[in-house]
Protein backbone atom coordinates (compact mmCIF):
# COMPACT_ATOMS: atom_id res chain seq x y z
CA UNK A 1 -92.99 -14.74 -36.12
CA UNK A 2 -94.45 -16.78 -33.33
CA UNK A 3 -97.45 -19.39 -33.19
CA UNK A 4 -100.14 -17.49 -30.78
CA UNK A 5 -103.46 -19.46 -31.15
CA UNK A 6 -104.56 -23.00 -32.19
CA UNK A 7 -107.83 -24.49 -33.20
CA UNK A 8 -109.03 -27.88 -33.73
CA UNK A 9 -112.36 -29.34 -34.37
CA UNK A 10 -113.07 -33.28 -34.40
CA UNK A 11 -109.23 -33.60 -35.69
CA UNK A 12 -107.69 -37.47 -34.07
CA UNK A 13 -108.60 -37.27 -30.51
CA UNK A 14 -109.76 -33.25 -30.57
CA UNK A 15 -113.43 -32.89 -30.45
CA UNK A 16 -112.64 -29.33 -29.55
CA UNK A 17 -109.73 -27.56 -28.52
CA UNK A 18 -108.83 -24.13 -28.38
CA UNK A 19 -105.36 -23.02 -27.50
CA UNK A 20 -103.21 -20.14 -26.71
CA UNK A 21 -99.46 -20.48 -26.69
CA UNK A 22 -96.45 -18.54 -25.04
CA UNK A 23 -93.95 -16.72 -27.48
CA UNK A 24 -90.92 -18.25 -25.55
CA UNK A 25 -91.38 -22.20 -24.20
CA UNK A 26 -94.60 -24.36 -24.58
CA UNK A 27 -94.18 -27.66 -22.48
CA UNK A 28 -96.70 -30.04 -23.02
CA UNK A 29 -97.33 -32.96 -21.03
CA UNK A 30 -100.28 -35.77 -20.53
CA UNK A 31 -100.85 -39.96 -20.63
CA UNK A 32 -100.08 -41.67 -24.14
CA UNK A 33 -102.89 -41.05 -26.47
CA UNK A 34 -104.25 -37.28 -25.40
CA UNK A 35 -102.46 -35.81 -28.91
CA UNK A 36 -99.10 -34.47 -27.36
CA UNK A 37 -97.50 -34.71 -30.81
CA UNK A 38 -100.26 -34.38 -32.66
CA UNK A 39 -100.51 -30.60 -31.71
CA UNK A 40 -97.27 -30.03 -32.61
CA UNK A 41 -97.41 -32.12 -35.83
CA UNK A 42 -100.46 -29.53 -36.91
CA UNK A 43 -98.05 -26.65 -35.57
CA UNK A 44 -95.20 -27.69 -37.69
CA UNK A 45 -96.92 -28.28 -40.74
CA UNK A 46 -98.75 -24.39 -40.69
CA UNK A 47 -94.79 -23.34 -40.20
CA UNK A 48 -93.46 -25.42 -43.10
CA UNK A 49 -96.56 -24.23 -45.56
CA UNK A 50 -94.71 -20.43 -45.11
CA UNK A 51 -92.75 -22.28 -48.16
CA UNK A 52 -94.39 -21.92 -51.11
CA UNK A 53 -93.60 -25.34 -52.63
CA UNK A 54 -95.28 -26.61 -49.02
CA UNK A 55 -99.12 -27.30 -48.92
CA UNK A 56 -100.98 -27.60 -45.39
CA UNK A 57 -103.17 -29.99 -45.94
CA UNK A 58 -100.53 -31.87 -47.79
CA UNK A 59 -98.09 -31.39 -44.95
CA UNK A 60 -100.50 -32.59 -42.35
CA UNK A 61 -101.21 -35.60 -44.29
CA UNK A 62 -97.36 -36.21 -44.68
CA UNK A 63 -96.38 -36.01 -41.17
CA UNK A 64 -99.69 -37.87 -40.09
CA UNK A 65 -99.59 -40.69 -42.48
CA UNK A 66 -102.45 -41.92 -42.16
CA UNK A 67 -103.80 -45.03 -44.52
CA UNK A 68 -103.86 -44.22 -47.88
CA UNK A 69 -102.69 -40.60 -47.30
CA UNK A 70 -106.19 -39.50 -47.00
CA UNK A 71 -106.65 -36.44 -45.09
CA UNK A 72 -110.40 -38.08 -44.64
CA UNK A 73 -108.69 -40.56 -41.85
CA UNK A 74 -107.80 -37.75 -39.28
CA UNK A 75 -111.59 -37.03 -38.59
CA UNK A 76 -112.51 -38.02 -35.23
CA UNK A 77 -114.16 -40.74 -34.64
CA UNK A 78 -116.97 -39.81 -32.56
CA UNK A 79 -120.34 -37.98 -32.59
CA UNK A 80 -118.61 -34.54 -33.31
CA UNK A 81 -119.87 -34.72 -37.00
CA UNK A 82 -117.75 -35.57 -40.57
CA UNK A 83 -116.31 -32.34 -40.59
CA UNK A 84 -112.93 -31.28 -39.01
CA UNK A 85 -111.03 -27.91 -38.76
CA UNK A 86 -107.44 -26.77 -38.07
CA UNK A 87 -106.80 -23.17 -37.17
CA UNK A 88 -103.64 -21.60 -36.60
CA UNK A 89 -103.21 -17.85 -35.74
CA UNK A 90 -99.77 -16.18 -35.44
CA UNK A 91 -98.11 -12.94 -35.10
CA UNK A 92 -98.26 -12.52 -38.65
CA UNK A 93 -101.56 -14.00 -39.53
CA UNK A 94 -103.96 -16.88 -39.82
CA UNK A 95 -104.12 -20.15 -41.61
CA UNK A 96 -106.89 -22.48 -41.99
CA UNK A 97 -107.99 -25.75 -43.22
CA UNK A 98 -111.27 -27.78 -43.37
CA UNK A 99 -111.70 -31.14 -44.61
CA UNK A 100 -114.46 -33.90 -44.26
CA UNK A 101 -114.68 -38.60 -43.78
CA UNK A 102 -115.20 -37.90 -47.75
CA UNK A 103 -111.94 -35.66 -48.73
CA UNK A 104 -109.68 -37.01 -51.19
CA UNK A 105 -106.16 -37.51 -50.45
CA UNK A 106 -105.23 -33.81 -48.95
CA UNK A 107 -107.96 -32.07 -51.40
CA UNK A 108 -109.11 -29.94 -48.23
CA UNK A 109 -110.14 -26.65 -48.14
CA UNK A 110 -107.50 -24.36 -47.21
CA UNK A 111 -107.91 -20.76 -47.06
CA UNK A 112 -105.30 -17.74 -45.93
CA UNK A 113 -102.29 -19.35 -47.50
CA UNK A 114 -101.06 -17.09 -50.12
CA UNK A 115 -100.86 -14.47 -47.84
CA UNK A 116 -99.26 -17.18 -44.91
CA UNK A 117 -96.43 -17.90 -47.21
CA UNK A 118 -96.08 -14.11 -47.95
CA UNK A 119 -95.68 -12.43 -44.13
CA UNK A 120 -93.72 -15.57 -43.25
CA UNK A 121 -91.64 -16.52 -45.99
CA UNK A 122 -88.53 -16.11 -43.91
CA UNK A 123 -89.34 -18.71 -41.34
CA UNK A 124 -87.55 -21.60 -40.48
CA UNK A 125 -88.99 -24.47 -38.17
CA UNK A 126 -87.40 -27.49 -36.83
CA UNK A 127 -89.14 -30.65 -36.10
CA UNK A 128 -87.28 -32.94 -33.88
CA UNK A 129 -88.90 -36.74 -33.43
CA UNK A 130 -88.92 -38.72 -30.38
CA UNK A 131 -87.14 -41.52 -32.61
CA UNK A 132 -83.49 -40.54 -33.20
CA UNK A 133 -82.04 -40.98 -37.11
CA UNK A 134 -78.93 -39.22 -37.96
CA UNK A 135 -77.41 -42.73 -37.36
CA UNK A 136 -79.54 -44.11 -40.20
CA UNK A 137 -78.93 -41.08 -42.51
CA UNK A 138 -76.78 -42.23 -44.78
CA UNK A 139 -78.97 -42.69 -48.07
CA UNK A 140 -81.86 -42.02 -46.29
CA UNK A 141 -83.59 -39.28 -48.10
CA UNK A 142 -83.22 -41.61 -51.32
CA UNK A 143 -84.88 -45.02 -49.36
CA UNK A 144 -87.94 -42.96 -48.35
CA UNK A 145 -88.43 -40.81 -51.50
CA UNK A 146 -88.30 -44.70 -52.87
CA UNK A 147 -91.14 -45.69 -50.57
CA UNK A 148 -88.28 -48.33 -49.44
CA UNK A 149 -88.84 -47.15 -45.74
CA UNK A 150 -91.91 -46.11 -43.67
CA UNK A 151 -91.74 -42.88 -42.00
CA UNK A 152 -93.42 -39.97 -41.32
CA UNK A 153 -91.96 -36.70 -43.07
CA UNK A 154 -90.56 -35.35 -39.80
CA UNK A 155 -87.60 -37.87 -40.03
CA UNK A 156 -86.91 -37.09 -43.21
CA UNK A 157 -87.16 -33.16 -42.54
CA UNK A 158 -84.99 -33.61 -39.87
CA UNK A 159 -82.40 -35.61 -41.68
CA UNK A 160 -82.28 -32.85 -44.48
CA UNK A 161 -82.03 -30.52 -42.43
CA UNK A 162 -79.21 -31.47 -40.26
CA UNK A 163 -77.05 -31.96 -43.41
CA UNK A 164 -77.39 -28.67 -44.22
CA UNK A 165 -74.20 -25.98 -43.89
CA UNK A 166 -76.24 -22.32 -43.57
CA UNK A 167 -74.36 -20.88 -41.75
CA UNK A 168 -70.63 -20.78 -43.05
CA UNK A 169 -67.31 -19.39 -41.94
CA UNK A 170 -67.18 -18.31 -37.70
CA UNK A 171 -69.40 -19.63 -35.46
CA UNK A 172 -72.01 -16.57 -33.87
CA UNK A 173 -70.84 -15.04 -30.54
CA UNK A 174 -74.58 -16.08 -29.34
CA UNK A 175 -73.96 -19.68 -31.22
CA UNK A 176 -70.29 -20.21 -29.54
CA UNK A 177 -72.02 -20.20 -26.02
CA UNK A 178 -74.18 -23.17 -26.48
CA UNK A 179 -71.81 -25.01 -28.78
CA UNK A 180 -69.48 -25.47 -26.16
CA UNK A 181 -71.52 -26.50 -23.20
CA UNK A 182 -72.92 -28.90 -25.80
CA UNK A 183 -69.56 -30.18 -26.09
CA UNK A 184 -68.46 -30.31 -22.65
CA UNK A 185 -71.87 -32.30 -22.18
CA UNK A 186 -71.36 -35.01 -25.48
CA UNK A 187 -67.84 -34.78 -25.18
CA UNK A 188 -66.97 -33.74 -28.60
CA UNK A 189 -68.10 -32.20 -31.92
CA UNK A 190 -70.29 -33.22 -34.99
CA UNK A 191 -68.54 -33.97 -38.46
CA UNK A 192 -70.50 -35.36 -41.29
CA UNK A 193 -68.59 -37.35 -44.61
CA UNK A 194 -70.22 -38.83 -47.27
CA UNK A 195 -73.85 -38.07 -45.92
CA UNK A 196 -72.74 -40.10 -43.09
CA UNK A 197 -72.82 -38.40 -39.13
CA UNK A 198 -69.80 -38.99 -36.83
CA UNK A 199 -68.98 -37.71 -33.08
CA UNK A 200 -64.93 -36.17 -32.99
CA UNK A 201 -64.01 -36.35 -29.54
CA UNK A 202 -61.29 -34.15 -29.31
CA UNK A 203 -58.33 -35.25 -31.27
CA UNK A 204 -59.57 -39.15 -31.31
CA UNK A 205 -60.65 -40.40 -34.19
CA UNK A 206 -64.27 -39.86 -35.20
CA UNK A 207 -67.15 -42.44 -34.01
CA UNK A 208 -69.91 -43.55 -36.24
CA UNK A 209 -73.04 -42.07 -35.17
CA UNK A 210 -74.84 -45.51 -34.30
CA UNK A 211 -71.69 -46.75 -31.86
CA UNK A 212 -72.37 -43.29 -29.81
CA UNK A 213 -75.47 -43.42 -27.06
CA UNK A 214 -78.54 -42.50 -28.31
CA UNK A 215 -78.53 -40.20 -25.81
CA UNK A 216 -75.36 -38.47 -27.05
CA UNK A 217 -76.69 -38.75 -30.63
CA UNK A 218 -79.83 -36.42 -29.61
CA UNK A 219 -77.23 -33.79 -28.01
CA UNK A 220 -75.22 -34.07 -30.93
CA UNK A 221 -77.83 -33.31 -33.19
CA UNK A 222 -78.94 -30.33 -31.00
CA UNK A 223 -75.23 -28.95 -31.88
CA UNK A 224 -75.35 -29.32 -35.59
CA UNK A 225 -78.70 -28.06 -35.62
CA UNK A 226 -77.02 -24.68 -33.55
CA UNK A 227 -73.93 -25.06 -35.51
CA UNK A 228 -75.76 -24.88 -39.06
CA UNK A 229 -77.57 -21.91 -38.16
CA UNK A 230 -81.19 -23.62 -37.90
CA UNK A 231 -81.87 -22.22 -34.26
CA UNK A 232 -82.03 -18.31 -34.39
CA UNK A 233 -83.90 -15.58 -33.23
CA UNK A 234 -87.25 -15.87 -35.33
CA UNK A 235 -87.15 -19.64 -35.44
CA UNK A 236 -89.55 -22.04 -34.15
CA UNK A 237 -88.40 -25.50 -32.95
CA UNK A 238 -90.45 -28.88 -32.02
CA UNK A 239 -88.67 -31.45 -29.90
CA UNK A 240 -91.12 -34.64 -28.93
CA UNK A 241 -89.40 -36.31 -25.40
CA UNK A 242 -86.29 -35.05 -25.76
CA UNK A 243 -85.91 -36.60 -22.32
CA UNK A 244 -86.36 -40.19 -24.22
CA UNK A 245 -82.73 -41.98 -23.73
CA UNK A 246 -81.15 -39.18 -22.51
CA UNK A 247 -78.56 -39.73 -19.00
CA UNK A 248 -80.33 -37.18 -16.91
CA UNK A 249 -77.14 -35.69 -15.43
CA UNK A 250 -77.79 -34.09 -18.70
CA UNK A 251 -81.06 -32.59 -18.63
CA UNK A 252 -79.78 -29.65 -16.65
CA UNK A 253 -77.27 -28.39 -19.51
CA UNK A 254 -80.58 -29.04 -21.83
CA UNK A 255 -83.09 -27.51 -19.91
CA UNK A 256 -80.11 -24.44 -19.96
CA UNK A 257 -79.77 -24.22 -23.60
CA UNK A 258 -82.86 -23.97 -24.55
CA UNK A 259 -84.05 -21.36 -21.80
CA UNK A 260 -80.66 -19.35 -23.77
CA UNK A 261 -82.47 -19.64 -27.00
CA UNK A 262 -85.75 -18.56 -26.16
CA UNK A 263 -84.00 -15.74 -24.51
CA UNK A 264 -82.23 -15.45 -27.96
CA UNK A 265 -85.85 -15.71 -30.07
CA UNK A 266 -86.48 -18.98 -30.62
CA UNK A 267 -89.74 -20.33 -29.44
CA UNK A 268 -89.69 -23.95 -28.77
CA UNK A 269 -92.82 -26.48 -28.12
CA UNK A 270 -91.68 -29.65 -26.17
CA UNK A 271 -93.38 -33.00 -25.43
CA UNK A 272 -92.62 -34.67 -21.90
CA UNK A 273 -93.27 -37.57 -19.87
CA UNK A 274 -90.19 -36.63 -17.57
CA UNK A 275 -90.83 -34.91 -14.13
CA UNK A 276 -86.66 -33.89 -13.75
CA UNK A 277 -86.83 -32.35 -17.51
CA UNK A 278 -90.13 -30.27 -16.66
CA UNK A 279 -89.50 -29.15 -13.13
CA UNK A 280 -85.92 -28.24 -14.07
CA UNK A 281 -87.65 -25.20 -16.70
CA UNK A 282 -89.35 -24.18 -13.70
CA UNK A 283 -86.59 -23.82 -11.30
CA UNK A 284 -83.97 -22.49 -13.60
CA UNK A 285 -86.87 -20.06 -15.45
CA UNK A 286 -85.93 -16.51 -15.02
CA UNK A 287 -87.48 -13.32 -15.75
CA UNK A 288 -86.51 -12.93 -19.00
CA UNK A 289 -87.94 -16.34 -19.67
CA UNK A 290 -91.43 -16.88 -21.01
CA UNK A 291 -92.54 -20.56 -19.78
CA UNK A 292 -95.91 -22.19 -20.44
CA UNK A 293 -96.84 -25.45 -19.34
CA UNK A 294 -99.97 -27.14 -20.81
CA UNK A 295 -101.82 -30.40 -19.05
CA UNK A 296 -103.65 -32.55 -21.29
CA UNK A 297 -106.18 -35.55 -19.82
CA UNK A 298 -109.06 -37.88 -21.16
CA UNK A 299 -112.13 -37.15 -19.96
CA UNK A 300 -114.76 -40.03 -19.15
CA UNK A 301 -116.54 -38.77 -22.52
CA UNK A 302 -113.68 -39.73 -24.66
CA UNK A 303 -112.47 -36.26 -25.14
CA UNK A 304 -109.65 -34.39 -24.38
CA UNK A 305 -109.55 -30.99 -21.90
CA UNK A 306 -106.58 -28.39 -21.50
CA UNK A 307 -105.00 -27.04 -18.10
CA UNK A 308 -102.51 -24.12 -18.73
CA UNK A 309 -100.20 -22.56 -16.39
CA UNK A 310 -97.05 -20.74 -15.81
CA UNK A 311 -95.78 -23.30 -12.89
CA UNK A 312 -95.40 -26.91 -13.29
CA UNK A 313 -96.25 -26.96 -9.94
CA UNK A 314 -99.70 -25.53 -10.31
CA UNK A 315 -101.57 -27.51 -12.60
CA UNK A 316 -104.48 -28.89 -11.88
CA UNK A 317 -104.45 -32.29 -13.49
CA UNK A 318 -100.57 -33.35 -13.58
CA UNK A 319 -99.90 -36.84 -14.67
CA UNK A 320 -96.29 -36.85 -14.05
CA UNK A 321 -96.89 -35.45 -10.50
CA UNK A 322 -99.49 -38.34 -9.88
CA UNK A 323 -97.14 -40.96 -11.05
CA UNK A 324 -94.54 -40.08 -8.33
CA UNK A 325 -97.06 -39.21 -5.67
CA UNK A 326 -98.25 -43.04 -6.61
CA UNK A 327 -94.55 -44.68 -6.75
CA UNK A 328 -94.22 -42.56 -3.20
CA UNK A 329 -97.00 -44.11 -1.59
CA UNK A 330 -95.87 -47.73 -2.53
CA UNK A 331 -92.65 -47.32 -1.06
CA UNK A 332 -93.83 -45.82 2.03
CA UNK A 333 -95.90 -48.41 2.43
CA UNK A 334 -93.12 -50.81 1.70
CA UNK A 335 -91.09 -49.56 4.01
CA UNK A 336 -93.78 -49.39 7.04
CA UNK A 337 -94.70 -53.21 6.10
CA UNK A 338 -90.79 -54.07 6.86
């Protein structure tokens, strides 16, 4: 399965938006505050209702969090009306979800579920946050099931899911290939002991997660996630700045992988601020690779418009570009005034 279409309608900072996505890499990039994560929140929360136990509305509202866990709070907040709607459209179908400022808790309307979870019962999604936390994992699903910590659901997710061992006995011939550039990159291998994440360099001694660069920690979780059998052909993964801490002699290697596992299947929406992580997907993009880069800006009405295309290079409203054309500019002129 793959995510095709979205839909929104006065959801957060959406009056309307209407979106079609790339079966291989989505890259999404725009200013703080134009809903960069929030698409992909609503994205990952269609893919985890394909489990029956999973409710949309429910998942939107967990990954949101808004006050209260009222659904009613992710209205916008302008002149668009009291009445939002989320469509998503895949391969395999449609989902879709209406809720009002007066909605109870997640009591929205949801309709083309049943047969959701039926045509994609099979599908496994990863949500990674822009927050790393497999160095606070240790008893962590217990403190937030406790209400003891605040988070949204995708740390949790992610913590649950990187402790999981799906895929036993010898590593994949397809896995093995981006296991061990990950290694040559973080200079070891993930281990996990008593719910607790370690790096094993080699034949040193393990390291606890949280003495190991954050940096290292997001490869590292990138491996287990490989290792465990999360990213396969079929799968859909989320990954919000995975720039964010990262030594950027790295970023090539990334960039790499994940061009290898949309090759492999795997179609992967990514949040960026980072003009080295996005222009790398467009020089080291090859045929085979399907590459869609989406531009999202505030306009002076308070809403927010959509530029798509297939080169970094040719969007129309680029933030990242204008940031370096800016810092440019000020050290030209720096340089001229000495």
């Amino acid at each position: 399965m793959s995510i095709e279409k979205l839909k929104l309608s006065n959801f957060t900072v959406f009056s309307k938006l209407d979106i079609d996505f790339s079966e291989g890499i989505n890259i999404l990039i725009g200013e703080n505050g134009t809903g960069k994560t929030h698409i992909m929140k609503v994205l990952y929360s269609a893919c985890q209702a394909s489990r029956k136990e999973v409710s949309f509305s429910q998942k939107i509202v967990k990954v949101f969090r808004p006050d209260g866990l009222n659904i009613s709070r992710l209205v916008s907040r302008g002149k668009g009306g009291d009445t939002a709607s989320i469509d998503v459209l895949s391969s395999n179908g449609a989902i879709k979800t209406k809720f009002t400022t007066k909605t109870k808790k997640w009591d929205a309307d949801t309709t083309g579920e049943a047969r959701w979870e039926n045509t994609n019962a099979e599908l496994i999604s990863t949500f990674i946050p822009a927050k790393e936390i497999l160095s606070n994992a240790y008893q962590f699903e217990a403190a937030y099931l406790k209400g003891v910590i605040d988070f949204d659901e995708t740390y949790l997710d992610i913590v649950t899911t990187a402790k999981i061992d799906i895929n036993r006995g010898p590593d994949k011939a397809n896995n093995k290939k981006y296991l061990e550039k990950l290694k040559e990159t973080m200079l070891g291998t993930v281990t996990i002991s008593d719910e607790k994440f370690y790096l094993k360099p080699g034949t040193q001694a393990k390291i606890e997660f949280h003495l190991v660069a954050e940096g290292l920690r997001k490869l590292a979780l990138l491996w287990q996630l490989i290792k465990n059998g999360t990213l396969e052909k079929g799968t859909v993964l989320f990954w919000d700045e995975p720039e964010a801490n990262l030594n950027p002699k790295a970023i090539p290697s990334i960039v790499e992988i994940l061009l290898d596992l949309q090759r492999d299947g795997v179609q992967i929406f990514i949040s960026t601020h980072d003009y080295v992580l996005a222009k790398y997907f467009e020089i080291r993009a090859q045929e085979t690779n399907k590459v869609q880069y989406y531009s999202l800006t505030k306009t002076d009405a308070g809403n927010v418009d959509i530029n798509t295309c297939k080169n970094f290079r040719d969007l129309k409203s680029n933030p990242i570009i204008s940031a370096y054309d800016t810092l440019l500019e000020e050290v030209l002129n720096k340089n001229m005034g000495d």
